[in-house]
C-alpha atoms as a PDB file:
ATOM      1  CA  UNK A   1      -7.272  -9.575 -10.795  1.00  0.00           C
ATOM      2  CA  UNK A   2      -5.180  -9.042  -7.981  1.00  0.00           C
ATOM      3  CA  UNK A   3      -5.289  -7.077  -4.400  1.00  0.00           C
ATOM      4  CA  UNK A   4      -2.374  -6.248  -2.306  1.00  0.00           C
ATOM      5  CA  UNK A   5      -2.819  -4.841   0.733  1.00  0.00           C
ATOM      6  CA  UNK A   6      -0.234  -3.030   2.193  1.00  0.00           C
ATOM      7  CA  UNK A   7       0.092  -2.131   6.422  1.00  0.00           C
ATOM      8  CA  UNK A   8       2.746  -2.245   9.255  1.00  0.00           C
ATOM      9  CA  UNK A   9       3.373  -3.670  12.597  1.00  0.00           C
ATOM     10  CA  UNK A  10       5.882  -1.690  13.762  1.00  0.00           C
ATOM     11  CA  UNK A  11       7.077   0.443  10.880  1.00  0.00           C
ATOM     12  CA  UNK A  12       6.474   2.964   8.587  1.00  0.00           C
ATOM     13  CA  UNK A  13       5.591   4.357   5.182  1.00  0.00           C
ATOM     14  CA  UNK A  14       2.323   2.403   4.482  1.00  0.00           C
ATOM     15  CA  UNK A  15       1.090   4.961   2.150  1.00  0.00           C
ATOM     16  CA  UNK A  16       3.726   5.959   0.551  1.00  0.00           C
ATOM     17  CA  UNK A  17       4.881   2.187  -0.045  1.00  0.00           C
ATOM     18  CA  UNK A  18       1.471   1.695  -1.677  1.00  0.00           C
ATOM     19  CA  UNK A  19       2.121   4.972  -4.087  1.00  0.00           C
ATOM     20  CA  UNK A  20       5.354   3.987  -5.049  1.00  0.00           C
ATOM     21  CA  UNK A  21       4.260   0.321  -5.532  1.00  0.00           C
ATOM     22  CA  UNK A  22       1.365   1.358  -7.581  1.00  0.00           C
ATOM     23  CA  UNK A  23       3.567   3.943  -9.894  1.00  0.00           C
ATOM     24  CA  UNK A  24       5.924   1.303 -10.635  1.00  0.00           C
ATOM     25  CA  UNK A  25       3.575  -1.688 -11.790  1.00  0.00           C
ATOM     26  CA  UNK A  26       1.809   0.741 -13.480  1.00  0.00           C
ATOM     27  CA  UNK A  27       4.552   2.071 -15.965  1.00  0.00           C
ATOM     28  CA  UNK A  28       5.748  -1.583 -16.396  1.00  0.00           C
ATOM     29  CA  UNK A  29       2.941  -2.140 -18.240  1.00  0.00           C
ATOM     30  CA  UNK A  30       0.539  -0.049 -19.018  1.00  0.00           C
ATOM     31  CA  UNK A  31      -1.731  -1.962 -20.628  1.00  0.00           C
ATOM     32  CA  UNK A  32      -2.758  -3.329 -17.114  1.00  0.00           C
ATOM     33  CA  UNK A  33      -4.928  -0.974 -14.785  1.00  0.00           C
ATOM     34  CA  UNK A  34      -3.745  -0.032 -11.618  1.00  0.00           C
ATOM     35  CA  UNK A  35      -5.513   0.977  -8.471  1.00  0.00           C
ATOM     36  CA  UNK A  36      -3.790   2.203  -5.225  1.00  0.00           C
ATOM     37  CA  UNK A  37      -6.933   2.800  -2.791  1.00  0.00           C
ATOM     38  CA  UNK A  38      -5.996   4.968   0.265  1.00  0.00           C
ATOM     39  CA  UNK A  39      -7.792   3.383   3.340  1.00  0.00           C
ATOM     40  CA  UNK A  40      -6.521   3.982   6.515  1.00  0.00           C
ATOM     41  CA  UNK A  41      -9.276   3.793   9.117  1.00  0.00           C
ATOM     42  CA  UNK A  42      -6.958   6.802  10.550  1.00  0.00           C
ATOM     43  CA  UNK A  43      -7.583   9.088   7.852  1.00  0.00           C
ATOM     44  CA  UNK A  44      -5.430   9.601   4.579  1.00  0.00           C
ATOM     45  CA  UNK A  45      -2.491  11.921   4.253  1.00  0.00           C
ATOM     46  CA  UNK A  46      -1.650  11.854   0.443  1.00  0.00           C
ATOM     47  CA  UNK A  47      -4.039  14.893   0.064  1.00  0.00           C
ATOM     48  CA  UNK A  48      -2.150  17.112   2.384  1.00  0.00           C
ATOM     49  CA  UNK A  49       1.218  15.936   0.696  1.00  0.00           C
ATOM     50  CA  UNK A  50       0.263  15.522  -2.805  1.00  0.00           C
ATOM     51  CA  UNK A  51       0.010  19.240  -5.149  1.00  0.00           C
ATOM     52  CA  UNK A  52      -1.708  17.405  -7.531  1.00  0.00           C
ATOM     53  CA  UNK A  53      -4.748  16.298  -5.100  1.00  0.00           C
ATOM     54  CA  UNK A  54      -5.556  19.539  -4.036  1.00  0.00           C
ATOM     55  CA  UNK A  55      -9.095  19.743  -3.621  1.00  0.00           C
ATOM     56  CA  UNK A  56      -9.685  16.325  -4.708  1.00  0.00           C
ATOM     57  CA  UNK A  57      -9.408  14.559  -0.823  1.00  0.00           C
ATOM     58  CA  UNK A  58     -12.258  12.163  -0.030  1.00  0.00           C
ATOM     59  CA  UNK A  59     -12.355   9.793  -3.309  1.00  0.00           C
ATOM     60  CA  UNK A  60     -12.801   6.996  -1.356  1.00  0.00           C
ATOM     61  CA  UNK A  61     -15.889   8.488   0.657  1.00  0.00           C
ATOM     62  CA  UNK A  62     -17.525   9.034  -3.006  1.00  0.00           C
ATOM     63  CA  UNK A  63     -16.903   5.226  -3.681  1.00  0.00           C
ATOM     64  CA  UNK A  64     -18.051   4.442  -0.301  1.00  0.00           C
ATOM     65  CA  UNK A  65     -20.982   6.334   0.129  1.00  0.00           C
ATOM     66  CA  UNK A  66     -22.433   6.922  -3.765  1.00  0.00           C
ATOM     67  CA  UNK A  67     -25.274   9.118  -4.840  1.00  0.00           C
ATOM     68  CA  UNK A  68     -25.000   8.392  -8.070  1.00  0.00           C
ATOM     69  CA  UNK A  69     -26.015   4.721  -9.672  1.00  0.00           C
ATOM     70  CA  UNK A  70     -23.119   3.744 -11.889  1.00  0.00           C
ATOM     71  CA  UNK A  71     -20.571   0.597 -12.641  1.00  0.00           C
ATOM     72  CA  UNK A  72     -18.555   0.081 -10.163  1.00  0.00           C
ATOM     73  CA  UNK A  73     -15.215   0.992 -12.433  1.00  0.00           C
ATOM     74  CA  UNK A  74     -16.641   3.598 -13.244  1.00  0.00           C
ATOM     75  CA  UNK A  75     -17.307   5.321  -9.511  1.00  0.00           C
ATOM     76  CA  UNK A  76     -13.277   4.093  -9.099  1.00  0.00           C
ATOM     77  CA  UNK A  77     -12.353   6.027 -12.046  1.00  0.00           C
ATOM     78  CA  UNK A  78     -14.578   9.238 -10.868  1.00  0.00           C
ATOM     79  CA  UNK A  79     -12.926   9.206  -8.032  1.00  0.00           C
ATOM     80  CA  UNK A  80      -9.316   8.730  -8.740  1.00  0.00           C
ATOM     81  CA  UNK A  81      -6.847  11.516  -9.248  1.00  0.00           C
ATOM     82  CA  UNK A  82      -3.440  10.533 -11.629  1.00  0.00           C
ATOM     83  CA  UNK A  83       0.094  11.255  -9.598  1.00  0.00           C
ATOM     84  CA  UNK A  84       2.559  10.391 -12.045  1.00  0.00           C
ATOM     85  CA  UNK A  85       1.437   7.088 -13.510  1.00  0.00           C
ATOM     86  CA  UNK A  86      -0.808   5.736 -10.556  1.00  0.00           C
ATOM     87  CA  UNK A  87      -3.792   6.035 -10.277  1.00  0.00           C
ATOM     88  CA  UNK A  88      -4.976   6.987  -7.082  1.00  0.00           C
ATOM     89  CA  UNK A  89      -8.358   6.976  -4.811  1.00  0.00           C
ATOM     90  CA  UNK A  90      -7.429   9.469  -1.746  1.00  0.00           C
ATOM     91  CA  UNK A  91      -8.695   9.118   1.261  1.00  0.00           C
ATOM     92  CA  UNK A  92     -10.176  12.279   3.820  1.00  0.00           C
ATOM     93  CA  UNK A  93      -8.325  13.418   6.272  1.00  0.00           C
ATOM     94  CA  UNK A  94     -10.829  13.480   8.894  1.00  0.00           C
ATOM     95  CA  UNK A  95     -10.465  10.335  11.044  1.00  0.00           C
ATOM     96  CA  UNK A  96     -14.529  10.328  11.404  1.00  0.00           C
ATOM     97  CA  UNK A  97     -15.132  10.164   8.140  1.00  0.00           C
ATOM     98  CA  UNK A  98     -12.278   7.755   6.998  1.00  0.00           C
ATOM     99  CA  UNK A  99     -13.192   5.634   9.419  1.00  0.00           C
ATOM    100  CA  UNK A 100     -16.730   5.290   8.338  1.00  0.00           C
ATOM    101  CA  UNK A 101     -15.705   4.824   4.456  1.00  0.00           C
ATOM    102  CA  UNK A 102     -13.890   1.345   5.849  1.00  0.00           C
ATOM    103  CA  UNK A 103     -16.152   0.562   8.762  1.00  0.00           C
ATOM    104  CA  UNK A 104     -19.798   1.669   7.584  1.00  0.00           C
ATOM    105  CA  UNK A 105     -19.808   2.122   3.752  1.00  0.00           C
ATOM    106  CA  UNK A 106     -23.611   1.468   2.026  1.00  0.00           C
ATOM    107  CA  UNK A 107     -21.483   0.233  -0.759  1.00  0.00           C
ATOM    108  CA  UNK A 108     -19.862  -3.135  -0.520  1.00  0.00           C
ATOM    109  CA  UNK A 109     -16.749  -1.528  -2.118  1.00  0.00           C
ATOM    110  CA  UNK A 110     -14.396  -3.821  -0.042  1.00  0.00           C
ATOM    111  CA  UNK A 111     -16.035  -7.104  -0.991  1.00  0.00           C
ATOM    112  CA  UNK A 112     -15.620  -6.027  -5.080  1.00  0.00           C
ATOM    113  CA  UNK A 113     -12.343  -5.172  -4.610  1.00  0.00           C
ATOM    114  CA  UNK A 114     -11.237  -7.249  -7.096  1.00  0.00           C
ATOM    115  CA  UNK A 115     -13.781  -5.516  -9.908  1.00  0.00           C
ATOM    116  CA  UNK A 116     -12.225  -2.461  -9.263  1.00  0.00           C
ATOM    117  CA  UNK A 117      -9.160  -3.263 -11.637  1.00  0.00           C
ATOM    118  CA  UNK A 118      -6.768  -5.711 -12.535  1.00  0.00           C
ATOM    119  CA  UNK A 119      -4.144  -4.748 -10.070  1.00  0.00           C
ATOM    120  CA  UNK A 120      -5.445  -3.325  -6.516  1.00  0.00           C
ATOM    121  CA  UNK A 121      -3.534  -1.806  -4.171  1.00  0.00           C
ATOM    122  CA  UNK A 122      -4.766  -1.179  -0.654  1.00  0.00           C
ATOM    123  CA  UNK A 123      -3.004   1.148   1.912  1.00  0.00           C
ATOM    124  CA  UNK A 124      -4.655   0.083   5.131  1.00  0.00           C
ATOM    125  CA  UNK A 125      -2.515   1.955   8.008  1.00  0.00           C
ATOM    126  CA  UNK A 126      -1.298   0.407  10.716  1.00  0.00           C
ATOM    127  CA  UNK A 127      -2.988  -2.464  12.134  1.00  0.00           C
ATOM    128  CA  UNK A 128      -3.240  -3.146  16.044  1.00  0.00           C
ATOM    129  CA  UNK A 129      -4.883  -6.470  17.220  1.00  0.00           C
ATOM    130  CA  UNK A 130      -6.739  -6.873  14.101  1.00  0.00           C
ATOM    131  CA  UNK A 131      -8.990  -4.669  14.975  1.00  0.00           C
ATOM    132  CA  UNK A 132      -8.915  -1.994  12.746  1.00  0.00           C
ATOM    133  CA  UNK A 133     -11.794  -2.240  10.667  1.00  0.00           C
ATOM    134  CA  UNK A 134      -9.641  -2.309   6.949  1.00  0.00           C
ATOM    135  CA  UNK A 135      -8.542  -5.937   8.712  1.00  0.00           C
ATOM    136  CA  UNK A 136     -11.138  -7.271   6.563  1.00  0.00           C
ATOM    137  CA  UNK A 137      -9.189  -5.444   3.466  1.00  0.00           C
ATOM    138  CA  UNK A 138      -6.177  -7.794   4.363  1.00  0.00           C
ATOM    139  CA  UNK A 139      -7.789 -11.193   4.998  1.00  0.00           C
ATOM    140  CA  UNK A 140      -9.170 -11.034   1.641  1.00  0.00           C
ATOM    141  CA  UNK A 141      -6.166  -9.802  -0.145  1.00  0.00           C
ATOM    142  CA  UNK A 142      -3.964 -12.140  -2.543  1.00  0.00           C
ATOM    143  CA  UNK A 143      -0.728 -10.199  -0.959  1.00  0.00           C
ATOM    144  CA  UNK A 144      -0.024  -8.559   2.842  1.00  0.00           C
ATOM    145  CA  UNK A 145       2.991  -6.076   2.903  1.00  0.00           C
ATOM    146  CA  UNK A 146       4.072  -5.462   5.904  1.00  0.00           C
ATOM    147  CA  UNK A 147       6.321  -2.780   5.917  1.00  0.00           C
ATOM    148  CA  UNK A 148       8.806  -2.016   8.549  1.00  0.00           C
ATOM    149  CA  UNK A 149      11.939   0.308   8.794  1.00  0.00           C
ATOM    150  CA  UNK A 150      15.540  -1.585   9.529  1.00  0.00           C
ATOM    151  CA  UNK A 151      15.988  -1.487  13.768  1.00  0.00           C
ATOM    152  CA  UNK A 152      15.716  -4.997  15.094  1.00  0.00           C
ATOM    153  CA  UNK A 153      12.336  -4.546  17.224  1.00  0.00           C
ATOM    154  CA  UNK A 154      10.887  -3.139  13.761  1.00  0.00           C
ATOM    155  CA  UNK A 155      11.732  -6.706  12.094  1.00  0.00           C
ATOM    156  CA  UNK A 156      11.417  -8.944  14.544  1.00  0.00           C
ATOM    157  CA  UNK A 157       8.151  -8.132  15.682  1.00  0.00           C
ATOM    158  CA  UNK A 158       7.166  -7.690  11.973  1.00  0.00           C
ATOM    159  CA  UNK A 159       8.365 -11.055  11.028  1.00  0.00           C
ATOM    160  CA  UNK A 160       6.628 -12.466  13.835  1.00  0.00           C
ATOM    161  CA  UNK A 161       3.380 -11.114  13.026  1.00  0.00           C
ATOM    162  CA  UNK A 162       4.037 -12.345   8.929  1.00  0.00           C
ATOM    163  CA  UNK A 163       4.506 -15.788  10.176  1.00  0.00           C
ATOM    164  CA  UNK A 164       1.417 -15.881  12.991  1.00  0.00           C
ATOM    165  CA  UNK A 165      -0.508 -14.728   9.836  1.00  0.00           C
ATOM    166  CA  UNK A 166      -1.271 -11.750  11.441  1.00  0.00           C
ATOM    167  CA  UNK A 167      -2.761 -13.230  14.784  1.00  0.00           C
ATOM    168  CA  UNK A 168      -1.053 -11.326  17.408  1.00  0.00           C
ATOM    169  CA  UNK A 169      -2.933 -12.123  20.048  1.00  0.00           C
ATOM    170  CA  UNK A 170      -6.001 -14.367  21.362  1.00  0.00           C
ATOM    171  CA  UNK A 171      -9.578 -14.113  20.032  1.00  0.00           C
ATOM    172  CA  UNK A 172      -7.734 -11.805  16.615  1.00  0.00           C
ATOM    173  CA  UNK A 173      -8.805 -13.614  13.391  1.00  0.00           C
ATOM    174  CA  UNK A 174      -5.725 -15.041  11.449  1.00  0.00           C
ATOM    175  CA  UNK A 175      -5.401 -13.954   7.952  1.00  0.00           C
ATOM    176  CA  UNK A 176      -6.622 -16.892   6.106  1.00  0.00           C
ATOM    177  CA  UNK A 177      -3.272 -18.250   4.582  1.00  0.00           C
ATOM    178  CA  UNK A 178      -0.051 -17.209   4.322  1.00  0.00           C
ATOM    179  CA  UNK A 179       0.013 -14.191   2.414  1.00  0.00           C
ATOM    180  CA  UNK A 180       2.124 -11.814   4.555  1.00  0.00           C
ATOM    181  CA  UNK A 181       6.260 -10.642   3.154  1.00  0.00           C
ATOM    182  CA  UNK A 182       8.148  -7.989   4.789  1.00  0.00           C
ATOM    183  CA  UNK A 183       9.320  -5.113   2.826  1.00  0.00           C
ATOM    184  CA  UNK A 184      11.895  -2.774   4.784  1.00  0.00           C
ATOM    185  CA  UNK A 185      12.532   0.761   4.195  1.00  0.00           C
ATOM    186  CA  UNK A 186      15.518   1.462   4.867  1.00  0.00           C
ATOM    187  CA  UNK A 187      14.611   4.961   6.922  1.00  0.00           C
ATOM    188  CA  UNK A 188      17.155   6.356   9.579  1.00  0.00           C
ATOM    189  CA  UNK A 189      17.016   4.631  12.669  1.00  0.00           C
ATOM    190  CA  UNK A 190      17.191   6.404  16.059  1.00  0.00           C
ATOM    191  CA  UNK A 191      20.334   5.032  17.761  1.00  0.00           C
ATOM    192  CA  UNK A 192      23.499   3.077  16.924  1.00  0.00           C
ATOM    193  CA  UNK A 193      22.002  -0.661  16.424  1.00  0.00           C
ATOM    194  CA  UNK A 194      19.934  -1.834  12.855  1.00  0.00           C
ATOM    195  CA  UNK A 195      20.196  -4.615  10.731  1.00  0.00           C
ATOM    196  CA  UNK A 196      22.018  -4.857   7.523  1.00  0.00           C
ATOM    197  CA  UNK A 197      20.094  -6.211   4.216  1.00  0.00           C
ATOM    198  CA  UNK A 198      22.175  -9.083   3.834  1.00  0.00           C
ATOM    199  CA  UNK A 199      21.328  -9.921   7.412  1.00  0.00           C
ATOM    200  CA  UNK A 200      17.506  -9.691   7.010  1.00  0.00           C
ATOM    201  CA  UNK A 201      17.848 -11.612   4.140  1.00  0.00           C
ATOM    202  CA  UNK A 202      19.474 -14.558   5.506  1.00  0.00           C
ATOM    203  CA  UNK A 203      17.294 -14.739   8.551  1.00  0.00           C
ATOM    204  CA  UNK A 204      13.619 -13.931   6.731  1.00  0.00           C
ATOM    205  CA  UNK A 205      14.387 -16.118   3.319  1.00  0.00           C
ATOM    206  CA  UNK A 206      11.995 -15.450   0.515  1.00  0.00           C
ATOM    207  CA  UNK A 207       9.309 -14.047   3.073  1.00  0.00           C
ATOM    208  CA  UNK A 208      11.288 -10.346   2.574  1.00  0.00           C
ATOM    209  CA  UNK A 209       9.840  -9.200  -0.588  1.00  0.00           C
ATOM    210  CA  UNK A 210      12.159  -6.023  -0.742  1.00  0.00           C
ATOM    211  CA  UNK A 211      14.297  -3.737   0.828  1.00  0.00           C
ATOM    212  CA  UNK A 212      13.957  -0.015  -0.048  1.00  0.00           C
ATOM    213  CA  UNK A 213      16.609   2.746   0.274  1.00  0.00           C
ATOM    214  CA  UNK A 214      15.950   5.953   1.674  1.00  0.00           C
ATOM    215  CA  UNK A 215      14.916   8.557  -0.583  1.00  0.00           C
ATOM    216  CA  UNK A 216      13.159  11.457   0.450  1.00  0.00           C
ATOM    217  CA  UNK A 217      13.403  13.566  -3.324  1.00  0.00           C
ATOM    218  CA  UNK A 218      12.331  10.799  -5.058  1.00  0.00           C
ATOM    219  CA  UNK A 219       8.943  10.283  -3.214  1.00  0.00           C
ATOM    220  CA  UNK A 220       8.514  14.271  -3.256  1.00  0.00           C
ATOM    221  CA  UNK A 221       8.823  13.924  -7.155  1.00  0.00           C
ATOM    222  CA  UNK A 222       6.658  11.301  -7.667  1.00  0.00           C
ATOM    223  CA  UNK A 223       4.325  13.196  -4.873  1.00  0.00           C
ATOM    224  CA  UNK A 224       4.306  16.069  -7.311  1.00  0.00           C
ATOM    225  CA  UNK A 225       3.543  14.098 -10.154  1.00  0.00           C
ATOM    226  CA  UNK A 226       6.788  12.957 -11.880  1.00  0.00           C
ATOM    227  CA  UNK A 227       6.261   9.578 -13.799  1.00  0.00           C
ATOM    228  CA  UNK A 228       8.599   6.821 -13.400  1.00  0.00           C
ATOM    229  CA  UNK A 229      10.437   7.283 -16.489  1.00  0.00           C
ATOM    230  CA  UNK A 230      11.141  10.600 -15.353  1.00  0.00           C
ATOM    231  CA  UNK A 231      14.585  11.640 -15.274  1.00  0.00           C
ATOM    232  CA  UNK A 232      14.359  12.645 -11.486  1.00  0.00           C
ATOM    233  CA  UNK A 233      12.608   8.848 -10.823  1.00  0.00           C
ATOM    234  CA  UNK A 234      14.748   6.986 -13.424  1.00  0.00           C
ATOM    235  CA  UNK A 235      17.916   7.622 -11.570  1.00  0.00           C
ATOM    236  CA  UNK A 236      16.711   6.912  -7.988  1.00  0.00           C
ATOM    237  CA  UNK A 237      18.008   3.744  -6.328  1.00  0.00           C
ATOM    238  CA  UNK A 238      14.419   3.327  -4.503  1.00  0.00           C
ATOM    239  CA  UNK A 239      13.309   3.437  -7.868  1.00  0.00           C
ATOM    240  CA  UNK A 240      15.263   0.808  -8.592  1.00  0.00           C
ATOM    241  CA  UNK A 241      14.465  -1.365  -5.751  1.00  0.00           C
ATOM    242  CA  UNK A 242      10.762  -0.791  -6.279  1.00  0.00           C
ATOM    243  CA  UNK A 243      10.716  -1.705  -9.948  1.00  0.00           C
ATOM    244  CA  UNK A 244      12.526  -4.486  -8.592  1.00  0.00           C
ATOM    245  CA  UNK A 245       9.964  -5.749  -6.019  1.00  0.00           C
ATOM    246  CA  UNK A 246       7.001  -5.611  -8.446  1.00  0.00           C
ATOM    247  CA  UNK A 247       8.566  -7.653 -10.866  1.00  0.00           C
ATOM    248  CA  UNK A 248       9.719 -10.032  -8.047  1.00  0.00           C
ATOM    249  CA  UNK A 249       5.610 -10.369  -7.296  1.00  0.00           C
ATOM    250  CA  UNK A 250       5.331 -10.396 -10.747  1.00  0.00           C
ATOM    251  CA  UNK A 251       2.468  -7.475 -10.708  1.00  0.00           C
ATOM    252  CA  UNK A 252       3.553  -5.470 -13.318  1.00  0.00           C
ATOM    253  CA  UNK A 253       2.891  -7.898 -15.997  1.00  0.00           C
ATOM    254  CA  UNK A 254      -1.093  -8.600 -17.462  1.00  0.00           C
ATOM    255  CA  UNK A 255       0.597 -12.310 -17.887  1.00  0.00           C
ATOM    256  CA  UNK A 256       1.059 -12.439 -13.666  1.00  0.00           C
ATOM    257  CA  UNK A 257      -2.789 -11.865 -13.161  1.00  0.00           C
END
């Protein structure tokens, strides 16, 4: 079993990071189950994006607050919509309400996070201080992705806050060990100066766990529920680079659990 939680410092793209993550390690093998969770404190957005989830926003508030005694798989997979080959739990788009599925459940979904399949993927938002409340989503995560987009204050303050362990200030609980990388997506950047992969690469090491082109048709395919063998997916070079981060983490295998 593994849980990945995926958030940002100063970046972008949490969610559809997650998605993409989750489509990807689940066509690599699809013997393994795959979960991406949508739990942004914030309130989810895949619902309003997403043709295939109309009408089907909230999943996580069903998981969160059940009225119906059942496995706990079982209220995952009730709740989860397919887009493509993930399998996805959205979240409501009503701040109130998503906020109380993370901060107030009656279920203790967070703390069986890791019954809810064999892979886990978490979108949490954007974190601030560590006080969201889907903070305790990434201190008990195996993996923190921290996604950011290419201009320098995006990954410097990003890779800061990987090393720190997520302590960006005083009296804001640490994440417990090093589990934070740095994924950038390499979105347009408002001005003249950003850094190059080859750059990032040299200065971060193996804490950069990807770098992402920019490809806007390819997440509104998979949005609409193309799979990733797909002929619109298969040629993508994000598709590419994704395939090619999950199999660096070695989540797409049942042999990496």
């Amino acid at each position: 079993m593994t849980s990945i939680a995926v958030t940002s410092w100063r970046g972008i793209g949490t969610t559809t990071s997650a998605l993409l993550l989750g489509a990807a390690s689940a066509a690599a093998d699809p013997s393994r189950s795959v979960l991406v969770i949508e739990a942004d404190p914030a309130g989810g957005v895949l619902a309003a994006r997403s043709p295939v989830l109309q009408g089907r926003a909230g999943g996580l508030n069903q998981v969160a607050f059940p009225v119906v005694s059942m496995a706990l798989r079982e209220q995952w997979a009730a709740a989860a919509v397919e887009i493509g080959d993930a399998s996805v739990v959205p979240s409501i788009g009503d701040s109130f309400q998503a906020w109380s599925a993370v901060a107030a459940p009656t279920s203790d979904w967070i703390g069986n996070l890791s019954k809810a399949a064999d892979l886990v993927i978490v979108d949490i938002g954007t974190v601030r201080g560590g006080q969201s409340p889907a903070w305790r989503i990434a201190c008990a995560a195996d993996l923190v992705i921290a996604v950011c987009s290419p201009d320098p204050v995006s990954v410097v303050s990003t890779l800061e806050w990987c090393t720190s362990r997520g302590k960006s200030m005083p009296g804001v609980e640490a994440l417990a060990s090093d589990t934070a990388r740095l994924l950038v997506v390499d979105a347009p950047v408002v001005g003249r100066e950003r850094f190059d992969a080859a750059t990032v690469s040299a200065e971060v090491g193996d804490r950069l766990i990807g770098w992402w082109p920019w490809d806007p048709a390819l997440v509104d395919s998979v949005l609409r529920g193309a799979g990733w063998a797909h002929r619109s997916v298969r040629r993508s070079p994000l598709a590419a680079a994704v395939s090619a981060t999950a199999a660096t983490l070695a989540i797409g295998s049942t042999h990496a659990a």
